[in-house]
PDB file of N, CA and C in Angstrom:
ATOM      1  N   UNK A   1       0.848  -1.182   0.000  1.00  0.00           N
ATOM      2  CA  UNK A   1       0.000   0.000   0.000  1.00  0.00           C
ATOM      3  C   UNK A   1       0.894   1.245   0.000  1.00  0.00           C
ATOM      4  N   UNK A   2       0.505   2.054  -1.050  1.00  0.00           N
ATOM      5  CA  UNK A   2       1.102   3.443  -0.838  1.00  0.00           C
ATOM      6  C   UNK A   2       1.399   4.235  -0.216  1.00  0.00           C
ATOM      7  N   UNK A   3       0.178   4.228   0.584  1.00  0.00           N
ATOM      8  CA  UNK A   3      -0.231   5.209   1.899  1.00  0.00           C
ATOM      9  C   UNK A   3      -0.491   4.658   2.886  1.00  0.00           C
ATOM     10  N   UNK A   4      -0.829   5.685   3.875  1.00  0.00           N
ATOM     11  CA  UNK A   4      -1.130   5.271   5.057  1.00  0.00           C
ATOM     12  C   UNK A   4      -1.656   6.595   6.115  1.00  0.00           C
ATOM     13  N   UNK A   5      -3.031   6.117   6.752  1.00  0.00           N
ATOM     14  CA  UNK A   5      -3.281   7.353   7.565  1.00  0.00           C
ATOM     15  C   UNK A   5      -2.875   7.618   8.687  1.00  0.00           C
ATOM     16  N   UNK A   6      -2.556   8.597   8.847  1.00  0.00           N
ATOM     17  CA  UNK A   6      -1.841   9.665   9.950  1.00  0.00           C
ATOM     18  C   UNK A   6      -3.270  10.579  10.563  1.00  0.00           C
ATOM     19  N   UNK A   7      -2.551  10.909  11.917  1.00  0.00           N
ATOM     20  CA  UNK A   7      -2.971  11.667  12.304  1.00  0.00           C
ATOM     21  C   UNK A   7      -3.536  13.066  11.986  1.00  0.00           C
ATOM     22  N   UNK A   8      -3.001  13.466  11.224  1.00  0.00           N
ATOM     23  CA  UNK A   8      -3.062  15.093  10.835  1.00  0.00           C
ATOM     24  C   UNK A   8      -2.814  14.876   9.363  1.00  0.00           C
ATOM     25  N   UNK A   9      -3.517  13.582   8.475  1.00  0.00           N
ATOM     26  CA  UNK A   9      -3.852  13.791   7.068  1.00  0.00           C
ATOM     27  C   UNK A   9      -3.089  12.317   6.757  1.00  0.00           C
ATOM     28  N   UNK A  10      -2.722  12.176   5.214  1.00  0.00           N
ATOM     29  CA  UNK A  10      -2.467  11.087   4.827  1.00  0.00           C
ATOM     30  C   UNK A  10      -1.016  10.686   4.268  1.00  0.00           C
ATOM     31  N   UNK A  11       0.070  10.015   4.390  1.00  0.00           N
ATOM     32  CA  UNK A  11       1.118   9.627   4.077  1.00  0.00           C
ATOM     33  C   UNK A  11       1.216   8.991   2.920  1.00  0.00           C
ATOM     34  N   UNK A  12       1.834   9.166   1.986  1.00  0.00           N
ATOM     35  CA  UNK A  12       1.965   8.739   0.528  1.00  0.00           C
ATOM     36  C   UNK A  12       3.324   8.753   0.537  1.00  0.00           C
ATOM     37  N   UNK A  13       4.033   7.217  -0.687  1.00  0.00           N
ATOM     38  CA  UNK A  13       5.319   7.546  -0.499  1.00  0.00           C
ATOM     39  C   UNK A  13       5.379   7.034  -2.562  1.00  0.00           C
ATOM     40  N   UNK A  14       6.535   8.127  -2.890  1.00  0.00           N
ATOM     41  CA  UNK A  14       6.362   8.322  -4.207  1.00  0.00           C
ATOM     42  C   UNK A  14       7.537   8.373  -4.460  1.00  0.00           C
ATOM     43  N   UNK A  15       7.752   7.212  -5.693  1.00  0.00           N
ATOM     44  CA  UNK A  15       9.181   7.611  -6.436  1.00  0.00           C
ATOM     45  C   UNK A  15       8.891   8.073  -7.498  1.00  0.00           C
ATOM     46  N   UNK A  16       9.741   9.023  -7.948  1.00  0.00           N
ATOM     47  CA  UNK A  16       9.916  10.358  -8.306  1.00  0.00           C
ATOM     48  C   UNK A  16      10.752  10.143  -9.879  1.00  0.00           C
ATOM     49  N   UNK A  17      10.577  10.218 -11.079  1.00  0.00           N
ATOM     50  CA  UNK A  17      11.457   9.988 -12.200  1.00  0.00           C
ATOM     51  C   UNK A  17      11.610  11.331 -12.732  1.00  0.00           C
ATOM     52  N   UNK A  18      12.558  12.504 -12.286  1.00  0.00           N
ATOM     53  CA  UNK A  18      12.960  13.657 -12.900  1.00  0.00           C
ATOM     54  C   UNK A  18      13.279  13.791 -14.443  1.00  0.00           C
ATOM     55  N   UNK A  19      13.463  14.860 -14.951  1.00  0.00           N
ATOM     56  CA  UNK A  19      13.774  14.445 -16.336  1.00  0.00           C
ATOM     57  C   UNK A  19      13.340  13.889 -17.493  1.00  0.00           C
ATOM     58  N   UNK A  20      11.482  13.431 -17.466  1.00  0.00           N
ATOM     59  CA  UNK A  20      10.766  13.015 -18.388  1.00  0.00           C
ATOM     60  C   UNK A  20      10.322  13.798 -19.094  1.00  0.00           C
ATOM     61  N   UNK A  21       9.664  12.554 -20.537  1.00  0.00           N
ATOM     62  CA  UNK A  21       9.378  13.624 -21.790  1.00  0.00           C
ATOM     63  C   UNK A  21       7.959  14.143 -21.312  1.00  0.00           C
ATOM     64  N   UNK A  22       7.217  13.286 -19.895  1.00  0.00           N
ATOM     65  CA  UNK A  22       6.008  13.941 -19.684  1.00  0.00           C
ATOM     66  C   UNK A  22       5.469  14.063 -18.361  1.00  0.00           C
ATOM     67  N   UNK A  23       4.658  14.330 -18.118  1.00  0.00           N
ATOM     68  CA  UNK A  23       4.431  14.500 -16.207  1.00  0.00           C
ATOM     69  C   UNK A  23       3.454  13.753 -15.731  1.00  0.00           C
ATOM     70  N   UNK A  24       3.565  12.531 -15.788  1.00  0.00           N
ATOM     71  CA  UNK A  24       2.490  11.481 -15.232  1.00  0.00           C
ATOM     72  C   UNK A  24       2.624  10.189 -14.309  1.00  0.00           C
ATOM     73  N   UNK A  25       1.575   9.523 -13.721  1.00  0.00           N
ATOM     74  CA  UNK A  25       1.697   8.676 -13.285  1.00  0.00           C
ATOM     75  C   UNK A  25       1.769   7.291 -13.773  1.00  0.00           C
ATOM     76  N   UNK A  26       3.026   6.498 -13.365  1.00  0.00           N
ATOM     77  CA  UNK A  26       3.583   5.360 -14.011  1.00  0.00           C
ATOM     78  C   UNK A  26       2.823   4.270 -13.499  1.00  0.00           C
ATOM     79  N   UNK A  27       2.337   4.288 -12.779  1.00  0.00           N
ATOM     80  CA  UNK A  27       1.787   2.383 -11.639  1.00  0.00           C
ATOM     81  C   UNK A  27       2.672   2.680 -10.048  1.00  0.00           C
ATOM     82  N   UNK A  28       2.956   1.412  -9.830  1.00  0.00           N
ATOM     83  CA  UNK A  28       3.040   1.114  -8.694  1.00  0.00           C
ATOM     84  C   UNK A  28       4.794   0.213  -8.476  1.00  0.00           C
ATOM     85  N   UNK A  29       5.655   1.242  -8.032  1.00  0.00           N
ATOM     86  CA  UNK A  29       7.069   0.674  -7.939  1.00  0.00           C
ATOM     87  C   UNK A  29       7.294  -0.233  -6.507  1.00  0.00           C
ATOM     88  N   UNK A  30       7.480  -1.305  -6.486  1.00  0.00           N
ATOM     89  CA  UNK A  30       8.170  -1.914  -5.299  1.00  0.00           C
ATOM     90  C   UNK A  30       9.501  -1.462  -5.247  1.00  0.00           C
ATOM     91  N   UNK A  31      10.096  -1.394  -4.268  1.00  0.00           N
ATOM     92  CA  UNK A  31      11.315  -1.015  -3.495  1.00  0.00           C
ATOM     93  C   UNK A  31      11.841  -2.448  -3.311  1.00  0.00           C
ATOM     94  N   UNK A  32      13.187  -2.692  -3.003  1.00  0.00           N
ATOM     95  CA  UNK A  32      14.333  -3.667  -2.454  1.00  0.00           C
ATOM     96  C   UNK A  32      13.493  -4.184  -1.525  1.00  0.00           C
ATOM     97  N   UNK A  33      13.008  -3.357  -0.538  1.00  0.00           N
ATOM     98  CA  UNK A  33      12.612  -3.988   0.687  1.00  0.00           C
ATOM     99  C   UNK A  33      11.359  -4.307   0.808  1.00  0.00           C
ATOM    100  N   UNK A  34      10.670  -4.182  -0.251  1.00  0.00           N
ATOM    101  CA  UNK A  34       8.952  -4.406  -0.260  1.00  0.00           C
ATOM    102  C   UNK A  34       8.340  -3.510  -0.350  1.00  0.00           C
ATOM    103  N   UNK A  35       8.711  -2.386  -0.309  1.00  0.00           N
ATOM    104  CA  UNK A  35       7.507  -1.207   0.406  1.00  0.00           C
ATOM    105  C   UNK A  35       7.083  -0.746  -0.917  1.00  0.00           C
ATOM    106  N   UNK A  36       6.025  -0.467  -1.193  1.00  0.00           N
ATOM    107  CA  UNK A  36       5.224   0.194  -2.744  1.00  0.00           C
ATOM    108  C   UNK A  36       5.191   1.568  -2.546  1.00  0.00           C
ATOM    109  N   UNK A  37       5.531   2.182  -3.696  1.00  0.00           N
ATOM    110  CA  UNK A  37       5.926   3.378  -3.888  1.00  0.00           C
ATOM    111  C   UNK A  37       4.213   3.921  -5.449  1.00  0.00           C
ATOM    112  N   UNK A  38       4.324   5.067  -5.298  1.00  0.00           N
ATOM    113  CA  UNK A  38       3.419   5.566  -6.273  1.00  0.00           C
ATOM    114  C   UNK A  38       4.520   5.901  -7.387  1.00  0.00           C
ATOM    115  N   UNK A  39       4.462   5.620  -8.591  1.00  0.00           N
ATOM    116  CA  UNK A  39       5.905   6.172  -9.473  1.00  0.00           C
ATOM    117  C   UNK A  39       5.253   7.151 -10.296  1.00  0.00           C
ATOM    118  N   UNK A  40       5.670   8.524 -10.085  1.00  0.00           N
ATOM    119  CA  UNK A  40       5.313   9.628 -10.593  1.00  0.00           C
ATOM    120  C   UNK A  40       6.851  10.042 -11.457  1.00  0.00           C
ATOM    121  N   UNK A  41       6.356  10.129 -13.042  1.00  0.00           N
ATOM    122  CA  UNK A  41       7.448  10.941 -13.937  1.00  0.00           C
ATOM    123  C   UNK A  41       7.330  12.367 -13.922  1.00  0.00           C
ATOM    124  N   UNK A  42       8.266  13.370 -13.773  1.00  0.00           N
ATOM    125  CA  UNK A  42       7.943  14.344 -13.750  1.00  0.00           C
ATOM    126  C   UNK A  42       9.040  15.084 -15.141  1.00  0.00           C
ATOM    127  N   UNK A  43       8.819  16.420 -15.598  1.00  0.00           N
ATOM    128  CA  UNK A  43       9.741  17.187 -16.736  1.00  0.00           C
ATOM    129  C   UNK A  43      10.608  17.838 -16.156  1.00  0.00           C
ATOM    130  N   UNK A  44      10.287  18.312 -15.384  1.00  0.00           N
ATOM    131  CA  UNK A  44      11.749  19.158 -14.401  1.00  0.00           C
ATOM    132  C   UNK A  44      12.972  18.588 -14.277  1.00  0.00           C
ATOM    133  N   UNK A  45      13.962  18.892 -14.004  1.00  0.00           N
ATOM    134  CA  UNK A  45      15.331  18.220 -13.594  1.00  0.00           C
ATOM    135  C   UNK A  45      15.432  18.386 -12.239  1.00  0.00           C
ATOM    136  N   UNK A  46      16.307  17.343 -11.477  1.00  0.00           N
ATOM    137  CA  UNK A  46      16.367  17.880 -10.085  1.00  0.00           C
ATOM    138  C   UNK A  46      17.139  18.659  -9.178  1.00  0.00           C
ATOM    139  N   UNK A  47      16.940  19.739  -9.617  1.00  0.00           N
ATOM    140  CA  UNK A  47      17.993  21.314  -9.458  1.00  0.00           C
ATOM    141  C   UNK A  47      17.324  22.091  -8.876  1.00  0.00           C
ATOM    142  N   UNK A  48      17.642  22.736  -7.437  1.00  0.00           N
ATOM    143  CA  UNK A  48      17.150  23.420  -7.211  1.00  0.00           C
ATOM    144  C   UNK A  48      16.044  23.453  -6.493  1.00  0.00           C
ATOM    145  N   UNK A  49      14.650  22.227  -6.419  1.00  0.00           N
ATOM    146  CA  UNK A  49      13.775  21.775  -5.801  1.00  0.00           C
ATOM    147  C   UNK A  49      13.112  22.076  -6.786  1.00  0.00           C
ATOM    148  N   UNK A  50      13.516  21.859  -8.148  1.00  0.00           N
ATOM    149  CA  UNK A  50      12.317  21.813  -9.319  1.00  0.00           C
ATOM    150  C   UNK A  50      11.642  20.669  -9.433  1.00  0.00           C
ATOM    151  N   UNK A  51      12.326  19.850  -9.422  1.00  0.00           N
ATOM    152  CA  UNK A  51      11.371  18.367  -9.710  1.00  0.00           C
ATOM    153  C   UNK A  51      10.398  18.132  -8.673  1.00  0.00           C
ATOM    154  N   UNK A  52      10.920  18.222  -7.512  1.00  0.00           N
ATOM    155  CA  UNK A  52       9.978  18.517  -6.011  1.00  0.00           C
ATOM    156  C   UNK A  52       8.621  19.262  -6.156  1.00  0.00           C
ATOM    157  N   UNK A  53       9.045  20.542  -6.286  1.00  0.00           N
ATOM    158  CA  UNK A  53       7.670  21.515  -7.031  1.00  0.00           C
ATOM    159  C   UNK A  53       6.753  20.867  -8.067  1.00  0.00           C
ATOM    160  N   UNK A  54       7.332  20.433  -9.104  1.00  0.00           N
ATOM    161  CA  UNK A  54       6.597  19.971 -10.143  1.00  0.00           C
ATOM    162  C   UNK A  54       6.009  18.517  -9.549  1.00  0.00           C
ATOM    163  N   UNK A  55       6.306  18.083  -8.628  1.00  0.00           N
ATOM    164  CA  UNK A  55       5.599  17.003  -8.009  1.00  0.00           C
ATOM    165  C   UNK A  55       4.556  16.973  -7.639  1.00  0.00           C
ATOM    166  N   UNK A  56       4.911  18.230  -6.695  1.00  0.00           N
ATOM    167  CA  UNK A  56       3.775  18.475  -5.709  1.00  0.00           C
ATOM    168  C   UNK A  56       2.720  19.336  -6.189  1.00  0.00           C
ATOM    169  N   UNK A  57       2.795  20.139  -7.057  1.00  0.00           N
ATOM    170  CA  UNK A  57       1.768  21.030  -8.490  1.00  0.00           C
ATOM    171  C   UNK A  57       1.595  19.916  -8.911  1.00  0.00           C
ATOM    172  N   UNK A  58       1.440  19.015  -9.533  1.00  0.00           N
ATOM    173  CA  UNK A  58       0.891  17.670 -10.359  1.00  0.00           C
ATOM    174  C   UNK A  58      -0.115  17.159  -9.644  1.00  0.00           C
ATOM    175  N   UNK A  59       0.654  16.780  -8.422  1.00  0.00           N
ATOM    176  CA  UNK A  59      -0.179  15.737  -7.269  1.00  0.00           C
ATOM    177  C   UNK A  59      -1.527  16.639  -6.355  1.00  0.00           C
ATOM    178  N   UNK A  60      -1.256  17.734  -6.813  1.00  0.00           N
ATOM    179  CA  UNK A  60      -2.295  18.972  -6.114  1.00  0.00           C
ATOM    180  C   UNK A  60      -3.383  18.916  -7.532  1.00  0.00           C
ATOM    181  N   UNK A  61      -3.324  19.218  -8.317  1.00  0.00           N
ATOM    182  CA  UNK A  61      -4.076  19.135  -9.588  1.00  0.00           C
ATOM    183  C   UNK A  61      -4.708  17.890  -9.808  1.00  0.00           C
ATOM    184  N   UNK A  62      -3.879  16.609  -9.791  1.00  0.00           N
ATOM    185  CA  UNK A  62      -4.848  15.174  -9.949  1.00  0.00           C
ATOM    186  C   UNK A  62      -5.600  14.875  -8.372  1.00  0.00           C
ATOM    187  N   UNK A  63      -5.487  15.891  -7.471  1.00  0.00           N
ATOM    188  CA  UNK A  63      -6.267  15.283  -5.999  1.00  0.00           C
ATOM    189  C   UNK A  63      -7.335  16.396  -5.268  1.00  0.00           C
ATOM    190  N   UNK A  64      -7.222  17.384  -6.568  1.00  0.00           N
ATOM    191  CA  UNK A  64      -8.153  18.383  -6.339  1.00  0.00           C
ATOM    192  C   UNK A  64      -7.541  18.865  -5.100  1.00  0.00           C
ATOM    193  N   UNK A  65      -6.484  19.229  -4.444  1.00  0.00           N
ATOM    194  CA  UNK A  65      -5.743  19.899  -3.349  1.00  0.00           C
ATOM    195  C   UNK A  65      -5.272  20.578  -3.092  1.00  0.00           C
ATOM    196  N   UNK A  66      -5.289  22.160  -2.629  1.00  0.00           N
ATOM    197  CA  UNK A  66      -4.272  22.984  -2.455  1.00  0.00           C
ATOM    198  C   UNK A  66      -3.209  22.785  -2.398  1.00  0.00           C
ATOM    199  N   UNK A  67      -2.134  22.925  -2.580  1.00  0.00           N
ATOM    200  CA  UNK A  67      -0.463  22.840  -2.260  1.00  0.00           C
ATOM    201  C   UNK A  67       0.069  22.698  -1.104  1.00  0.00           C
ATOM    202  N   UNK A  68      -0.592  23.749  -0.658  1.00  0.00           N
ATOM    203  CA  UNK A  68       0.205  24.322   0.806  1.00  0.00           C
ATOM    204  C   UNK A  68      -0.594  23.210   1.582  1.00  0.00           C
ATOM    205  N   UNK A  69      -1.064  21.828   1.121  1.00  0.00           N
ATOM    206  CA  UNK A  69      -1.405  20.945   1.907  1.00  0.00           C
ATOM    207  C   UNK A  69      -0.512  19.920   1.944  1.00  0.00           C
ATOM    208  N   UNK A  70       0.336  20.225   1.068  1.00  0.00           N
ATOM    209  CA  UNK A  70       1.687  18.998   0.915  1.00  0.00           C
ATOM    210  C   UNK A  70       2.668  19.527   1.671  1.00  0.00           C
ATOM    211  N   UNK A  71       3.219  18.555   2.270  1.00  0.00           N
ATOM    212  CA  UNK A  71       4.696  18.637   2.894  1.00  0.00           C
ATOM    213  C   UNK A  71       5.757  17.154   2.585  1.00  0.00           C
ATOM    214  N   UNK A  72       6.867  17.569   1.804  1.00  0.00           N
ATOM    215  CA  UNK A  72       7.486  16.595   1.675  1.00  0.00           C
ATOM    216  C   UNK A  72       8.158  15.817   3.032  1.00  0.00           C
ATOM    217  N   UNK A  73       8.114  14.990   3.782  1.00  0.00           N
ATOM    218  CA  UNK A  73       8.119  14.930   5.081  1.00  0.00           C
ATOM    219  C   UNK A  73       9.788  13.901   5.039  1.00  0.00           C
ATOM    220  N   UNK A  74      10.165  13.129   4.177  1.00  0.00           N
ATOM    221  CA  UNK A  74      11.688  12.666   3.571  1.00  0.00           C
ATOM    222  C   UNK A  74      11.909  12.528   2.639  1.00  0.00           C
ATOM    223  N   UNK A  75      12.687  12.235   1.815  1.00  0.00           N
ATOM    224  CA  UNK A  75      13.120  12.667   0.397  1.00  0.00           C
ATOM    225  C   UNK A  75      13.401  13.199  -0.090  1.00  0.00           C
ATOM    226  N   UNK A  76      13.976  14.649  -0.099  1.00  0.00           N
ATOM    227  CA  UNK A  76      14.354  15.991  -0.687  1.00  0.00           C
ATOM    228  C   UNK A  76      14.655  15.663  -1.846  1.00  0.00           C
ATOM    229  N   UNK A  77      16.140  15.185  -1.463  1.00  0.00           N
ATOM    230  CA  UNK A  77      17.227  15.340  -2.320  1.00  0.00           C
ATOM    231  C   UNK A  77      17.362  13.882  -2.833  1.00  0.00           C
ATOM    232  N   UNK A  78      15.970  13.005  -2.444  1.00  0.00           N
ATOM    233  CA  UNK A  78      16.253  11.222  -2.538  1.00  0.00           C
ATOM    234  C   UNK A  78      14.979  11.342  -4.175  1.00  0.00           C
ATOM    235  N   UNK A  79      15.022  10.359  -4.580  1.00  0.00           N
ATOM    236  CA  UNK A  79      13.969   9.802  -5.934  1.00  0.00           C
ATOM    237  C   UNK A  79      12.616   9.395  -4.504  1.00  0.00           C
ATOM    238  N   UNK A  80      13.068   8.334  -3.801  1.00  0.00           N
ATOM    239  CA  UNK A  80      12.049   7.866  -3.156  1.00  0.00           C
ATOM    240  C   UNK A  80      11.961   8.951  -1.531  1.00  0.00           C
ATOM    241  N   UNK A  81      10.176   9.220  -1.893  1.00  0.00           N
ATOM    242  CA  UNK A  81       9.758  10.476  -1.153  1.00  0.00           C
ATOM    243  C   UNK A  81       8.881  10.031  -0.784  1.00  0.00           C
ATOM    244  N   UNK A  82       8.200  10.519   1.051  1.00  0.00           N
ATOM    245  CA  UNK A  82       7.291  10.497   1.751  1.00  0.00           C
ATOM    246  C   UNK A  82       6.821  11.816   1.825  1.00  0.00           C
ATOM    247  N   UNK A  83       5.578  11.949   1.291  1.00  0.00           N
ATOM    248  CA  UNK A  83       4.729  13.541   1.355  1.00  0.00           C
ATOM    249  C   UNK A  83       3.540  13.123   2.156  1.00  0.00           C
ATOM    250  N   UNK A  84       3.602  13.926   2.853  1.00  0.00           N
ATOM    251  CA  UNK A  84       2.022  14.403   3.768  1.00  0.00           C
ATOM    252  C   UNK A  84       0.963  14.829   3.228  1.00  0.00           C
ATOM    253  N   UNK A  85      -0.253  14.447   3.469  1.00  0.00           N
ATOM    254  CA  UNK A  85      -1.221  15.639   2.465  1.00  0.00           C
ATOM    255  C   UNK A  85      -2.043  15.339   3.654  1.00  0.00           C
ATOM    256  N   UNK A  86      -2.034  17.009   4.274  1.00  0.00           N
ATOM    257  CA  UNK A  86      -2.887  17.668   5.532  1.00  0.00           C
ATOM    258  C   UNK A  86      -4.476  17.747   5.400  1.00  0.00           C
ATOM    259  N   UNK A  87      -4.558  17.092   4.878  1.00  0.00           N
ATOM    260  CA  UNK A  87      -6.415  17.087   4.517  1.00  0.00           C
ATOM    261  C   UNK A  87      -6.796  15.678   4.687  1.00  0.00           C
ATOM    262  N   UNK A  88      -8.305  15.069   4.761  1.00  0.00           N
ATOM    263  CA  UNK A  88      -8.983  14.006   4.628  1.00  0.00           C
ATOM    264  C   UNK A  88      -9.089  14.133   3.389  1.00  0.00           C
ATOM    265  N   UNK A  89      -8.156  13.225   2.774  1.00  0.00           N
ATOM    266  CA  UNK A  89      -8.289  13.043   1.116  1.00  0.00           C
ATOM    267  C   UNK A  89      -9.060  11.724   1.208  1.00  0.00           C
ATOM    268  N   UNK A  90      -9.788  11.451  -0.028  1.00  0.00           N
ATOM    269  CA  UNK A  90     -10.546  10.409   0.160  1.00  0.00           C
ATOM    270  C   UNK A  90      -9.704   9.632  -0.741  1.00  0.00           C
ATOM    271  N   UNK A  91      -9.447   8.092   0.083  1.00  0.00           N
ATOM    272  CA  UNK A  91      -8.312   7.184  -0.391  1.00  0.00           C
ATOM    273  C   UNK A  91      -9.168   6.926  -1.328  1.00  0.00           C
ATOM    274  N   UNK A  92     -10.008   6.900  -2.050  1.00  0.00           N
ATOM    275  CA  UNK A  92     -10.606   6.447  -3.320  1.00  0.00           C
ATOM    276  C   UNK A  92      -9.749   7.549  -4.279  1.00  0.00           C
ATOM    277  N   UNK A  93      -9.463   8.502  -3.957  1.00  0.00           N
ATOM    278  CA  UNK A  93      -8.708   9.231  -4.958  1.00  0.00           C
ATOM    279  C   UNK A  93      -7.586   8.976  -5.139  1.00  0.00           C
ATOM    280  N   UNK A  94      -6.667   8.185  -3.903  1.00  0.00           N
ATOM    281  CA  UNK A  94      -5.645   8.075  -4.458  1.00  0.00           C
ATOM    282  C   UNK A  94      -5.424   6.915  -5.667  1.00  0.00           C
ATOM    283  N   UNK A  95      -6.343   5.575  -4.834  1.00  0.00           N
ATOM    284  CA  UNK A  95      -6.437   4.807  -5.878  1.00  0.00           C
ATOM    285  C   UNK A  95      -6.802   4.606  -7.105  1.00  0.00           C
ATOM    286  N   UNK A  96      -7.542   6.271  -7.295  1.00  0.00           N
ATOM    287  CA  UNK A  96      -7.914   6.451  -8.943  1.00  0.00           C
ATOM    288  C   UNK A  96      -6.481   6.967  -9.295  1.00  0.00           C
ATOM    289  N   UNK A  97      -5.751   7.518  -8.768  1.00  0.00           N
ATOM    290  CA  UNK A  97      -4.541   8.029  -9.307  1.00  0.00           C
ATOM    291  C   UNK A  97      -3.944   6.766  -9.837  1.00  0.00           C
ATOM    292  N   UNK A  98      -3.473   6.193  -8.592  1.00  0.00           N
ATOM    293  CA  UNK A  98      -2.405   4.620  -9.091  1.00  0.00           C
ATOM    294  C   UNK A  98      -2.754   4.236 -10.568  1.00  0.00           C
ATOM    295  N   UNK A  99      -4.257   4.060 -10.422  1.00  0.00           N
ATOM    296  CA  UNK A  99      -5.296   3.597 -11.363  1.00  0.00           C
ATOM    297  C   UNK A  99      -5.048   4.394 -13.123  1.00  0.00           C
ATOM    298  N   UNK A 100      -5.074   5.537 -12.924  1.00  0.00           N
ATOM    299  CA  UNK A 100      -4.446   6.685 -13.963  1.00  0.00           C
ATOM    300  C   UNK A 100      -5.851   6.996 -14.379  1.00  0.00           C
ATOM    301  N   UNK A 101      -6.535   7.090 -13.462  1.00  0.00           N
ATOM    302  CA  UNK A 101      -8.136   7.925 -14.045  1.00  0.00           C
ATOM    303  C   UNK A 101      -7.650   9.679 -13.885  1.00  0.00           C
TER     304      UNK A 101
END
């Protein structure tokens, strides 16, 4: 599972492909250690906290979400990222994401 609920909103953990020809969602990446990741391509390069931005503008647009509701919570400077989203998002949305509705 991707996510997971928290206290103060929902935990999503997303690997991150900088540098694509387009800005979308790939499926569902397993990790070494098991853990499932959301695999989001993004166009930005990762300079600067561009690819980061363009993450989190993407993932605000496909979840109907303000921005300033994301917090990247680890991952900065990593591909594989844990973001917060401070709202009751309804996990049916995320799974339309995975899904690519």
């Amino acid at each position: 599972m991707i996510y997971q609920k928290q206290e103060n909103g929902l935990l999503i953990r997303v690997r991150i492909s900088p540098n694509s020809s387009s800005c979308s969602v790939k499926g569902i990446f397993t990790s070494a250690d098991g853990e499932d990741f959301l695999k989001v391509n993004v166009i930005s390069v990762p300079e600067r906290g561009k690819a980061n931005r363009e993450l989190i503008t993407f993932l605000a647009k496909k979840l109907k979400i303000a921005k300033s509701n994301f917090e990247i919570i680890s991952g900065e400077t990593d591909r594989y990222k844990k973001i917060l989203i401070k709202t009751d998002v309804l996990i049916e949305e995320i799974e339309k994401l995975v899904e690519g509705n």
